[in-house]
PDB file of N, CA and C in Angstrom:
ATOM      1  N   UNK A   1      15.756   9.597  15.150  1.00  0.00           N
ATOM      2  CA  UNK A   1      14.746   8.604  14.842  1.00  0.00           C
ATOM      3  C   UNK A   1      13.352   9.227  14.956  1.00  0.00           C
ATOM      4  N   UNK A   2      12.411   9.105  13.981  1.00  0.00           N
ATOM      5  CA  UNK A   2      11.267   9.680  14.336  1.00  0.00           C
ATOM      6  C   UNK A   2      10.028   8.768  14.794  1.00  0.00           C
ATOM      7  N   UNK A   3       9.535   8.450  15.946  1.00  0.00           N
ATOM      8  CA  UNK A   3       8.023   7.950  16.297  1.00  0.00           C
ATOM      9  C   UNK A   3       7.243   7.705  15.852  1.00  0.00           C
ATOM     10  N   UNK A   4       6.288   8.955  15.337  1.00  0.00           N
ATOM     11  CA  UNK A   4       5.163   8.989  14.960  1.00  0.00           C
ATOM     12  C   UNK A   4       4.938  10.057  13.953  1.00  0.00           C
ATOM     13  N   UNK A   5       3.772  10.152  13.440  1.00  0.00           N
ATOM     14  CA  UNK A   5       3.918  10.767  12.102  1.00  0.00           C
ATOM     15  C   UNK A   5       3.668  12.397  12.410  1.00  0.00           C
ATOM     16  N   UNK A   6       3.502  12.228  13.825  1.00  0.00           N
ATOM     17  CA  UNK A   6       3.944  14.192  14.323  1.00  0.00           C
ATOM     18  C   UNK A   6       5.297  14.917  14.045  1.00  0.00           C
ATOM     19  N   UNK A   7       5.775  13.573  14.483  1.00  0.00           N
ATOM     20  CA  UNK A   7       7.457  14.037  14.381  1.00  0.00           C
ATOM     21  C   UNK A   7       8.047  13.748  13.146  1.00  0.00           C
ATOM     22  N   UNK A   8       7.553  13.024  12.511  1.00  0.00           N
ATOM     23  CA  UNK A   8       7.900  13.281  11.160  1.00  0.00           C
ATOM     24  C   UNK A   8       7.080  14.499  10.193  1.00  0.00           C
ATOM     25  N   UNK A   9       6.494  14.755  10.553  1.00  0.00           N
ATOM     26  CA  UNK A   9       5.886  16.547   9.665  1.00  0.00           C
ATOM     27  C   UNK A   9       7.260  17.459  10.072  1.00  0.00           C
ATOM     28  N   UNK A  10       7.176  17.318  11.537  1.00  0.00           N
ATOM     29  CA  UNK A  10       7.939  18.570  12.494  1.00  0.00           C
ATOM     30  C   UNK A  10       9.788  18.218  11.685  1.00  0.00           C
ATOM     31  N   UNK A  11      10.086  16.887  11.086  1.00  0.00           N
ATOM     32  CA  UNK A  11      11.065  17.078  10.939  1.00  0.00           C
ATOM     33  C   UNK A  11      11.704  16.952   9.129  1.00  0.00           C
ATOM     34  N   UNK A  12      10.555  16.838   8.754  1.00  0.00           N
ATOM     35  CA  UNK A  12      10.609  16.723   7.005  1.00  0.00           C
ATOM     36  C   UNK A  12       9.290  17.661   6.646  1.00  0.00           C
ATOM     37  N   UNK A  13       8.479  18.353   7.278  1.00  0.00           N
ATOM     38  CA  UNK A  13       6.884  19.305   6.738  1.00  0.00           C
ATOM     39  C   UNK A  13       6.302  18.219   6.468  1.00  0.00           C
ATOM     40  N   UNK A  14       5.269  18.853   5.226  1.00  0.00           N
ATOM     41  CA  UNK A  14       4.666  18.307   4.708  1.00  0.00           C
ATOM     42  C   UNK A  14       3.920  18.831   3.800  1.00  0.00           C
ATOM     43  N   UNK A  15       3.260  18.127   2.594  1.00  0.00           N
ATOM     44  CA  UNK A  15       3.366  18.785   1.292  1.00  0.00           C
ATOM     45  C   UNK A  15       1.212  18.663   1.311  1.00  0.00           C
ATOM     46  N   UNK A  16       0.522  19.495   1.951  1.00  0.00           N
ATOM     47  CA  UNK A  16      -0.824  19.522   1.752  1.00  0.00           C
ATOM     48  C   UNK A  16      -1.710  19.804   0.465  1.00  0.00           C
ATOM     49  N   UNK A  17      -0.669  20.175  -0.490  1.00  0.00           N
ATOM     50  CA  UNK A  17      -1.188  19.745  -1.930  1.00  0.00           C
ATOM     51  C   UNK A  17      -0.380  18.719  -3.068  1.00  0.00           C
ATOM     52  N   UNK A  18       0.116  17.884  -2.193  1.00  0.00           N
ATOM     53  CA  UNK A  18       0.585  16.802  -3.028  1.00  0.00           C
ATOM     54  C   UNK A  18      -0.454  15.877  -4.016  1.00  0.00           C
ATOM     55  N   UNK A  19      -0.064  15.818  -5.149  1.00  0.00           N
ATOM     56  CA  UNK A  19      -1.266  15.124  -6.121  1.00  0.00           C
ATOM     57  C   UNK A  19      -0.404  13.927  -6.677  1.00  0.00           C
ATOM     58  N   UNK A  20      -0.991  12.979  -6.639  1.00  0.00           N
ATOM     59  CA  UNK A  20       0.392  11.529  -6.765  1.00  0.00           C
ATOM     60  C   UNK A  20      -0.068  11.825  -8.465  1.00  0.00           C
ATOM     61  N   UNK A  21       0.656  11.256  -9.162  1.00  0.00           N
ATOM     62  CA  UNK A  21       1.138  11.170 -10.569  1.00  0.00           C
ATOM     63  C   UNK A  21       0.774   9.896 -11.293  1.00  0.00           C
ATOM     64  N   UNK A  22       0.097   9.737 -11.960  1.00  0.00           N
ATOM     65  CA  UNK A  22       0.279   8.377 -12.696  1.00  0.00           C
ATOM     66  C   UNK A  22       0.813   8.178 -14.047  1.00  0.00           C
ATOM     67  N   UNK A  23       1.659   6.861 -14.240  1.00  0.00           N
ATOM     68  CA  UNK A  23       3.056   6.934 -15.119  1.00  0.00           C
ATOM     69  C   UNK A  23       2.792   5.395 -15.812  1.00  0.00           C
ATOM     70  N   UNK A  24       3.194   5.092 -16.177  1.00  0.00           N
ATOM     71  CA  UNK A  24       3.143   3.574 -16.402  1.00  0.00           C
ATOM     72  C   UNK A  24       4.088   2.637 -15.564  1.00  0.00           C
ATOM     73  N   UNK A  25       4.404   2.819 -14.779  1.00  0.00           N
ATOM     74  CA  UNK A  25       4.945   2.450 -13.071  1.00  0.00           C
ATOM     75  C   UNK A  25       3.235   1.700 -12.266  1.00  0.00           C
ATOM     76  N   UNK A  26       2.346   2.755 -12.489  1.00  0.00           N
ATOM     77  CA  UNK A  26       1.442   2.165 -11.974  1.00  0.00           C
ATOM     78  C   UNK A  26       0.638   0.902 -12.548  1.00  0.00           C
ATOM     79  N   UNK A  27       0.823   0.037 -11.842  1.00  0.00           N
ATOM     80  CA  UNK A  27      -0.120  -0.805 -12.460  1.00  0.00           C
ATOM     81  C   UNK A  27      -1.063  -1.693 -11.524  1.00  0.00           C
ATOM     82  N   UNK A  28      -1.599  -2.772 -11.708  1.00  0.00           N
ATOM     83  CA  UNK A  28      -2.840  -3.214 -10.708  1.00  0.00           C
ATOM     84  C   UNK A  28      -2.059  -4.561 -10.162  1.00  0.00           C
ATOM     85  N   UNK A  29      -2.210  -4.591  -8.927  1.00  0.00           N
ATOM     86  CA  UNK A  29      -1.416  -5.880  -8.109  1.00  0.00           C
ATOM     87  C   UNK A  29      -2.719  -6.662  -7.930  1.00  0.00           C
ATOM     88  N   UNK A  30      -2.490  -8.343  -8.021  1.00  0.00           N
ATOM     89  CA  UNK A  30      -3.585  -9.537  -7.826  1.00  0.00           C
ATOM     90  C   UNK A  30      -3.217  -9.819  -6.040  1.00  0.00           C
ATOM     91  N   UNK A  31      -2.400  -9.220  -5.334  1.00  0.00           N
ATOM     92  CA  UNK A  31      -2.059  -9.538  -4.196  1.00  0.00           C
ATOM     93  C   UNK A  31      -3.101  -8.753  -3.266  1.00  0.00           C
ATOM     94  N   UNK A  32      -3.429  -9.857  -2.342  1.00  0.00           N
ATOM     95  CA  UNK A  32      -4.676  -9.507  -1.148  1.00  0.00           C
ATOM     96  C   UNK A  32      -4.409  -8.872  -0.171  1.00  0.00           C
ATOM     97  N   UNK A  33      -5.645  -7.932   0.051  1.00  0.00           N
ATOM     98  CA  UNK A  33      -5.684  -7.309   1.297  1.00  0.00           C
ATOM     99  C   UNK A  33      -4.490  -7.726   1.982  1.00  0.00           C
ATOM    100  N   UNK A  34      -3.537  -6.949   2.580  1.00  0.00           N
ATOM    101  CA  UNK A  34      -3.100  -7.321   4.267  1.00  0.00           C
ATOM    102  C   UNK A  34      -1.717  -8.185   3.827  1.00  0.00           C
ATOM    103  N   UNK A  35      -1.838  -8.697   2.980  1.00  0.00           N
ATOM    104  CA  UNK A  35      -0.499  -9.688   2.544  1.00  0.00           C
ATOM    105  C   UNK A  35       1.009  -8.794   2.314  1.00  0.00           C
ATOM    106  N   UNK A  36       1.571  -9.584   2.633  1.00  0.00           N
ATOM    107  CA  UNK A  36       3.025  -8.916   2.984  1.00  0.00           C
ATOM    108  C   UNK A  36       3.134  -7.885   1.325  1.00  0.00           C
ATOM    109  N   UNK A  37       2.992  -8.929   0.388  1.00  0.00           N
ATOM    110  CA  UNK A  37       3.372  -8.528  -1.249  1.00  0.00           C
ATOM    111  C   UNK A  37       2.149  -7.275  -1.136  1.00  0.00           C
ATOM    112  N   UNK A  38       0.718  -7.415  -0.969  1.00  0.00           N
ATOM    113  CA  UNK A  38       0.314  -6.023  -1.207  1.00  0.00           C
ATOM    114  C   UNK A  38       0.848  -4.755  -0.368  1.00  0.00           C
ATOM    115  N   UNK A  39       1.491  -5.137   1.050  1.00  0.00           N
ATOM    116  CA  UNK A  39       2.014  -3.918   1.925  1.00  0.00           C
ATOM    117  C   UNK A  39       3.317  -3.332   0.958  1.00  0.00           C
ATOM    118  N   UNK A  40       4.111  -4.332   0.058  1.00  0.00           N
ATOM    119  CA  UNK A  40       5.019  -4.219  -0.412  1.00  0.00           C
ATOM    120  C   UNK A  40       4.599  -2.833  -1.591  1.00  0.00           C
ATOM    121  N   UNK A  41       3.613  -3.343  -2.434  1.00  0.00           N
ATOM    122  CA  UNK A  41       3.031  -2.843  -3.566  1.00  0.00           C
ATOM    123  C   UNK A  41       2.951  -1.417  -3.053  1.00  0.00           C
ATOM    124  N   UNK A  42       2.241  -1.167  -2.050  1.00  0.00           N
ATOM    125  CA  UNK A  42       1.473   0.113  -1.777  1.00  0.00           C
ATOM    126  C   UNK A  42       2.994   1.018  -1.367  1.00  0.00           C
ATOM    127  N   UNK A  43       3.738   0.383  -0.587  1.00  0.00           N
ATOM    128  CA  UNK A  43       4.872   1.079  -0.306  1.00  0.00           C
ATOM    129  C   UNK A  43       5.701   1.775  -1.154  1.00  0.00           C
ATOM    130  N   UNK A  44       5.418   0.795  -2.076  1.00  0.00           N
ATOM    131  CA  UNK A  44       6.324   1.518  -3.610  1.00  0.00           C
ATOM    132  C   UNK A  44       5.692   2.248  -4.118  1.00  0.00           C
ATOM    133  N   UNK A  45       4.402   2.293  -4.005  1.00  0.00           N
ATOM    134  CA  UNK A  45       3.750   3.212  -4.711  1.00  0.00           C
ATOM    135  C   UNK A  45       3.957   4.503  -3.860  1.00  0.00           C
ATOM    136  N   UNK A  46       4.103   4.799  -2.701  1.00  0.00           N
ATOM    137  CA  UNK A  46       4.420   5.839  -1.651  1.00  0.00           C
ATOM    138  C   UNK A  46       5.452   6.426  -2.839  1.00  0.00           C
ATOM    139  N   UNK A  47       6.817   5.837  -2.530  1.00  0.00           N
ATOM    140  CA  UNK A  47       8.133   5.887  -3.047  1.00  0.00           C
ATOM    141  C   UNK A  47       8.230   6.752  -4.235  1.00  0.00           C
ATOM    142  N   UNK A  48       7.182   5.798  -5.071  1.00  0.00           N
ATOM    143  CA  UNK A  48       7.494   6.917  -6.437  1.00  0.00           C
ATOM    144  C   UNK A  48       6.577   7.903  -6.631  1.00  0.00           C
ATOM    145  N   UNK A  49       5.670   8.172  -5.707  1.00  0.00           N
ATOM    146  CA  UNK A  49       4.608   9.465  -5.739  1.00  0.00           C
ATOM    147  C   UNK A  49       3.230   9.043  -6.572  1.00  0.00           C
ATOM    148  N   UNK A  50       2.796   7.782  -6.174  1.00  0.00           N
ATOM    149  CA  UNK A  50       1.836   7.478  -7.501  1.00  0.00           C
ATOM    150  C   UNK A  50       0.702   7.276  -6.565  1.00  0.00           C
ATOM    151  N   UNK A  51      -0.723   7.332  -7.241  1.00  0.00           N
ATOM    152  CA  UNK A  51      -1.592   6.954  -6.169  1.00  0.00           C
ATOM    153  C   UNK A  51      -1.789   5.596  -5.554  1.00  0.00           C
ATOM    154  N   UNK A  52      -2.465   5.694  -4.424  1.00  0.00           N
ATOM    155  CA  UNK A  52      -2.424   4.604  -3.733  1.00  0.00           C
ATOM    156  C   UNK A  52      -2.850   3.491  -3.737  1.00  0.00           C
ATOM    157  N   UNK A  53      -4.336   3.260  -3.923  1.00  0.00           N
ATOM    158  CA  UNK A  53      -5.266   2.477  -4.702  1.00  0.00           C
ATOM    159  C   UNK A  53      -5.239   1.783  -6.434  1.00  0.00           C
ATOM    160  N   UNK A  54      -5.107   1.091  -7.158  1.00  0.00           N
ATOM    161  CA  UNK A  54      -5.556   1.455  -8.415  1.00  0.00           C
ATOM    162  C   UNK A  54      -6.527   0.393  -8.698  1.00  0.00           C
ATOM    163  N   UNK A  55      -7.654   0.974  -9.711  1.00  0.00           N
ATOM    164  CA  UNK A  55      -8.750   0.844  -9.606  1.00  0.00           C
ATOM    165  C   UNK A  55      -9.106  -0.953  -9.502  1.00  0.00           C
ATOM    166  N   UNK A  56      -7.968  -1.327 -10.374  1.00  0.00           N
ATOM    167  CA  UNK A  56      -7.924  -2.572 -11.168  1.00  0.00           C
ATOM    168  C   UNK A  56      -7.084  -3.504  -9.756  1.00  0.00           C
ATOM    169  N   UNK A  57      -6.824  -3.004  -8.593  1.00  0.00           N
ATOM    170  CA  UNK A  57      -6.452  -4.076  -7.705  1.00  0.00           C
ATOM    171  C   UNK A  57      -7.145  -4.956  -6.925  1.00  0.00           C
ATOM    172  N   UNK A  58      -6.633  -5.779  -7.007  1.00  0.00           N
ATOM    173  CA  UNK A  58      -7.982  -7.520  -5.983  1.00  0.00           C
ATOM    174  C   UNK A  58      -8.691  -6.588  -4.817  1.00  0.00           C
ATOM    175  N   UNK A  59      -9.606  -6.780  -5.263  1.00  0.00           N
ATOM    176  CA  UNK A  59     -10.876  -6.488  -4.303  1.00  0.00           C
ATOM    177  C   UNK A  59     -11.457  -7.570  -3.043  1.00  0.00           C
ATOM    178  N   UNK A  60     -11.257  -8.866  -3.072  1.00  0.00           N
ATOM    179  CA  UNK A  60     -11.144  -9.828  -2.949  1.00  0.00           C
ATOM    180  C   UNK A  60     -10.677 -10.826  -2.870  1.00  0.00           C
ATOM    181  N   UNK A  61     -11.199 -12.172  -1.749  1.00  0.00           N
ATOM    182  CA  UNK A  61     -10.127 -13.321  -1.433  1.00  0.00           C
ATOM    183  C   UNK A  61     -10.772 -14.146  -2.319  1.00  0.00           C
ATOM    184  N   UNK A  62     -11.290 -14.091  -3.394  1.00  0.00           N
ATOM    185  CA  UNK A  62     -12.084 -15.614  -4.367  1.00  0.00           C
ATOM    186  C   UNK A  62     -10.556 -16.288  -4.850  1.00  0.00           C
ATOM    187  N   UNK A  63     -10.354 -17.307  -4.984  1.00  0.00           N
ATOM    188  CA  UNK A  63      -9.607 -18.019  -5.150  1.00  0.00           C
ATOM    189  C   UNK A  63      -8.691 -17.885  -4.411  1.00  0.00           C
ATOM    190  N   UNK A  64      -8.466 -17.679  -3.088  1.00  0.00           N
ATOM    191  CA  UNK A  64      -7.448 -17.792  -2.530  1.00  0.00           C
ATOM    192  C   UNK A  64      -7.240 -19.357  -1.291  1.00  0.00           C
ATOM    193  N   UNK A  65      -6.509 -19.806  -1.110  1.00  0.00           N
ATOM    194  CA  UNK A  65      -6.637 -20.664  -0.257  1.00  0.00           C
ATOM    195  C   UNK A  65      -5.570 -20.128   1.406  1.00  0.00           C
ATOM    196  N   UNK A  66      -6.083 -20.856   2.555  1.00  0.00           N
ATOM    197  CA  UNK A  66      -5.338 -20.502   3.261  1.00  0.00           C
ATOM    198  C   UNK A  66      -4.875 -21.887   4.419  1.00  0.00           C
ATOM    199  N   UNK A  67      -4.238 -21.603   5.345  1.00  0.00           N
ATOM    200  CA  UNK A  67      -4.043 -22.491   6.349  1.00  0.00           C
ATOM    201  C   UNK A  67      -5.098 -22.371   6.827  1.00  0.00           C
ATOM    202  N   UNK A  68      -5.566 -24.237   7.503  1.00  0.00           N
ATOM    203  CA  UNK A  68      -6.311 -24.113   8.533  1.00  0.00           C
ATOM    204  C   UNK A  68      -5.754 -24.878   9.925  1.00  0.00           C
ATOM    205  N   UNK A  69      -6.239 -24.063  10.654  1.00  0.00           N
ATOM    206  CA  UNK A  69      -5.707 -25.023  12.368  1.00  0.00           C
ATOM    207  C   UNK A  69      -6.695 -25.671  12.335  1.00  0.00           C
ATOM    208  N   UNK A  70      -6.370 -26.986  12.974  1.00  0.00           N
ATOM    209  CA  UNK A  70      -7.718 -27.739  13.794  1.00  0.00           C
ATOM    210  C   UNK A  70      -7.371 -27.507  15.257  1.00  0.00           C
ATOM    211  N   UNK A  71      -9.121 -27.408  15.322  1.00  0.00           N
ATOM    212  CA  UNK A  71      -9.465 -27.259  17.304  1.00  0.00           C
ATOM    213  C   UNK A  71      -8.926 -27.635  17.669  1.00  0.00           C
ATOM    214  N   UNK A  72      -8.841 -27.194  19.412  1.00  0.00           N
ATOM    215  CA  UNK A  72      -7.788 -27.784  20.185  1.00  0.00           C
ATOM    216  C   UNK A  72      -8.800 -28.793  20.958  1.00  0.00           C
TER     217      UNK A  72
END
């Protein structure tokens, strides 16, 4: 099992000129910051070697709605 991302170099390297690829795989997600679906997005993008960011993804919460608590 590996920890932390020490022990994962020490037990797979690591590739210091890796250049991610862009394919038509990549495309731009409307899913926000922090949300399960964008952690999802970015993960896949790991997966298939593509970059991480793309240019065209939500920058922003405008139209989003959320829960609110009321005070206690």
């Amino acid at each position: 099992m590996v920890r932390n991302v020490f022990e994962a170099i020490e037990k797979y390297g690591h590739d210091e000129f890796f250049k991610p690829r862009v394919t038509e795989e990549f495309q731009p997600t409307d899913a926000p910051a922090g949300s399960p679906e964008k952690i999802a997005v970015l993960a896949k993008r790991v997966e298939l070697g593509l970059p991480l960011w793309h240019p065209e993804d939500r920058a922003d919460y405008n139209g989003l709605t959320g829960a609110v608590r009321p005070r206690d």
